[in-house]
C-alpha atoms as a PDB file:
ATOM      1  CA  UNK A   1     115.385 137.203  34.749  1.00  0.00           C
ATOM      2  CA  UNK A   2     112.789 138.743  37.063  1.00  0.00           C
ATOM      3  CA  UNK A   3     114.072 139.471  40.593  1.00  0.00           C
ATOM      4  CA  UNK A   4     112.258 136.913  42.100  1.00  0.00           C
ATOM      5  CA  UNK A   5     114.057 134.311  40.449  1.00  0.00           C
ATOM      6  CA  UNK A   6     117.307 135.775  41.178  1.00  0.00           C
ATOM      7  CA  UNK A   7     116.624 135.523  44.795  1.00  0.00           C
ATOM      8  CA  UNK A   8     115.178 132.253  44.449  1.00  0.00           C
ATOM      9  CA  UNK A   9     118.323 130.981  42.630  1.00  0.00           C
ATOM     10  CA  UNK A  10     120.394 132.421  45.708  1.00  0.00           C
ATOM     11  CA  UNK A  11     118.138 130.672  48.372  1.00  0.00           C
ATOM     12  CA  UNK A  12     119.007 127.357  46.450  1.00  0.00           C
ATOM     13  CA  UNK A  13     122.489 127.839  45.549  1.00  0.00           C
ATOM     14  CA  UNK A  14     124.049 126.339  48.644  1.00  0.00           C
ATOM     15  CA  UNK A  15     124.419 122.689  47.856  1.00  0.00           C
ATOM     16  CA  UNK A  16     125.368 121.729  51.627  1.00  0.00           C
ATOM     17  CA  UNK A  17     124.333 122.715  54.839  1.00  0.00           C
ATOM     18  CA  UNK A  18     127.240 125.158  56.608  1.00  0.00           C
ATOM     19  CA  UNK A  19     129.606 123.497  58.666  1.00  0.00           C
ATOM     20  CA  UNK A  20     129.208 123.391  62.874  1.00  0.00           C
ATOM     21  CA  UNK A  21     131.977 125.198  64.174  1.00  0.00           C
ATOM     22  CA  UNK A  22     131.238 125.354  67.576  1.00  0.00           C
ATOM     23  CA  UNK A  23     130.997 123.021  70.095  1.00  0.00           C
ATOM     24  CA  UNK A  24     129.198 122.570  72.561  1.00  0.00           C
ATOM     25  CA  UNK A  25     126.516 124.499  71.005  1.00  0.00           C
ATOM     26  CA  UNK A  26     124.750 127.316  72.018  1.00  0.00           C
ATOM     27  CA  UNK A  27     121.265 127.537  71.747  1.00  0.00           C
ATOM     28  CA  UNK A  28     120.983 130.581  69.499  1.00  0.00           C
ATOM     29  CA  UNK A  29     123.487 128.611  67.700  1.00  0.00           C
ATOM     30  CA  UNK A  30     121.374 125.496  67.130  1.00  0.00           C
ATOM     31  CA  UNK A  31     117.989 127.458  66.623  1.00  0.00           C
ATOM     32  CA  UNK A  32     119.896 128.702  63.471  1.00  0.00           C
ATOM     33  CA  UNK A  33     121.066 125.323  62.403  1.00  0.00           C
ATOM     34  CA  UNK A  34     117.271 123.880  62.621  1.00  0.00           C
ATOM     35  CA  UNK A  35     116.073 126.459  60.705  1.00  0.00           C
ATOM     36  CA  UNK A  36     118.579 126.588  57.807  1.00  0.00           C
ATOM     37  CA  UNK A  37     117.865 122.705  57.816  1.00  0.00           C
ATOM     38  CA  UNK A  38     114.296 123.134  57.617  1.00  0.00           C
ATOM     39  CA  UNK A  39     114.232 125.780  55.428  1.00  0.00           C
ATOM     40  CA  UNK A  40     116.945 125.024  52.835  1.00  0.00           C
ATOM     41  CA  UNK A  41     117.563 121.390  53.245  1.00  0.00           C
ATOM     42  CA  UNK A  42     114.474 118.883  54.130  1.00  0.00           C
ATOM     43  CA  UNK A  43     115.817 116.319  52.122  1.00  0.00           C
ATOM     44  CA  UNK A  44     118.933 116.250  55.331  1.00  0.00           C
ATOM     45  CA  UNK A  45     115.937 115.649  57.740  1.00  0.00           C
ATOM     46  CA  UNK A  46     114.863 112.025  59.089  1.00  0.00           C
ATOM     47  CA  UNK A  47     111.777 111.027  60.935  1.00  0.00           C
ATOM     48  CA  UNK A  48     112.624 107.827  62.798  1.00  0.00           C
ATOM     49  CA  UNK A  49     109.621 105.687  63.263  1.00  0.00           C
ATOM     50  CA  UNK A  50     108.938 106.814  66.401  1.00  0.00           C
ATOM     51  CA  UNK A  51     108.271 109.696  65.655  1.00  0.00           C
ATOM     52  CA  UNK A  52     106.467 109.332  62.384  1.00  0.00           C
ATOM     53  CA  UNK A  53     104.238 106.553  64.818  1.00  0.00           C
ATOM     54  CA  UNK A  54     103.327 109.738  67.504  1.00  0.00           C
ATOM     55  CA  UNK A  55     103.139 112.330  63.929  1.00  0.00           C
ATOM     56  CA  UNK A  56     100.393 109.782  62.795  1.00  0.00           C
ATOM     57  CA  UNK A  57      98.605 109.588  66.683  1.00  0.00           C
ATOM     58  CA  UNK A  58      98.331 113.472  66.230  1.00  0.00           C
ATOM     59  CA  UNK A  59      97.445 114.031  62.898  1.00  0.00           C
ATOM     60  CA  UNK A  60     100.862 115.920  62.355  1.00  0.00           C
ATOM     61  CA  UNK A  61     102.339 116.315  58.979  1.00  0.00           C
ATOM     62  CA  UNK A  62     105.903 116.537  57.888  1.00  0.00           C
ATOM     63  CA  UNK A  63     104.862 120.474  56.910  1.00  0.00           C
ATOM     64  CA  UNK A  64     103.421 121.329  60.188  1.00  0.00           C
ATOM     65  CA  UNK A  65     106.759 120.300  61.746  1.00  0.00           C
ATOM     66  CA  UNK A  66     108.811 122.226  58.716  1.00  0.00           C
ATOM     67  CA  UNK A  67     106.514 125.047  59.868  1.00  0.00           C
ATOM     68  CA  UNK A  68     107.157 125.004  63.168  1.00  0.00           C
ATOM     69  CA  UNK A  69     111.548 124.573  62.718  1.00  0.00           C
ATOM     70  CA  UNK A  70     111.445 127.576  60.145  1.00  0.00           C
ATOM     71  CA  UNK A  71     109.287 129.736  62.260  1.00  0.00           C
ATOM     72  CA  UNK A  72     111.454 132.789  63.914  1.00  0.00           C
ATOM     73  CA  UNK A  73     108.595 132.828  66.691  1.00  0.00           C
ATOM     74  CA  UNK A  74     109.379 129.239  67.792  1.00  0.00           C
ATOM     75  CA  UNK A  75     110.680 128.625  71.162  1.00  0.00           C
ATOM     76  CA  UNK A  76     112.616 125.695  71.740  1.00  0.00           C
ATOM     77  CA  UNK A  77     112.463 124.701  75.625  1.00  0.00           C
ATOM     78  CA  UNK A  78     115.378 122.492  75.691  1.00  0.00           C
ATOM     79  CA  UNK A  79     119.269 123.167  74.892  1.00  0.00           C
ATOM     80  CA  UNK A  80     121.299 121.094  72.820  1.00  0.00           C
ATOM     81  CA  UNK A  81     123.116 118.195  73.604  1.00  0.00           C
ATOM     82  CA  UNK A  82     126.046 119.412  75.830  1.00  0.00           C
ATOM     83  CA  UNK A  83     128.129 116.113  74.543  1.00  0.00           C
ATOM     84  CA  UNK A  84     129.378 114.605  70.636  1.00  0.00           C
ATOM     85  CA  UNK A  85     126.816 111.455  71.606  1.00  0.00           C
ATOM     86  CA  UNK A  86     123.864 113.529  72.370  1.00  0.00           C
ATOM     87  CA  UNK A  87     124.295 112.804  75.841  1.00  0.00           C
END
């Protein structure tokens, strides 16, 4: 097996997401979370229809957002949701 197979088999080995263990969540926190989701696990991501309705307005694609979520360089402007609702 070459080695970049090997460390494509580790990328992919993880079958879930890892768990949230803190709460409320820091920002750092989350900015990991978004982009182990977007990197490892797309199929966990949703687009309501609101925002697949503004994506199409735009002429954004699913893959510029994935972009964007994976990116180190991205700055997200606004925390996470202090409360379990989102409130």
């Amino acid at each position: 097996m070459s080695s970049n197979q090997s460390s494509n088999s580790k990328a992919t080995s993880r079958k879930e997401p890892a768990p949230v263990s803190q709460f409320p969540l820091q920002a750092g926190t989350a900015l990991k979370i978004v982009n182990d989701l977007a990197t490892n696990f797309k199929s966990r991501v949703r687009f309501s229809g609101h925002c697949r309705d503004r994506m199409k307005e735009r002429g954004i694609r699913e893959r510029d957002i994935f972009n964007v979520l994976k990116s180190k360089r991205s700055q997200i402007d606004e925390g996470p949701a202090q409360q379990p609702s989102g409130d």
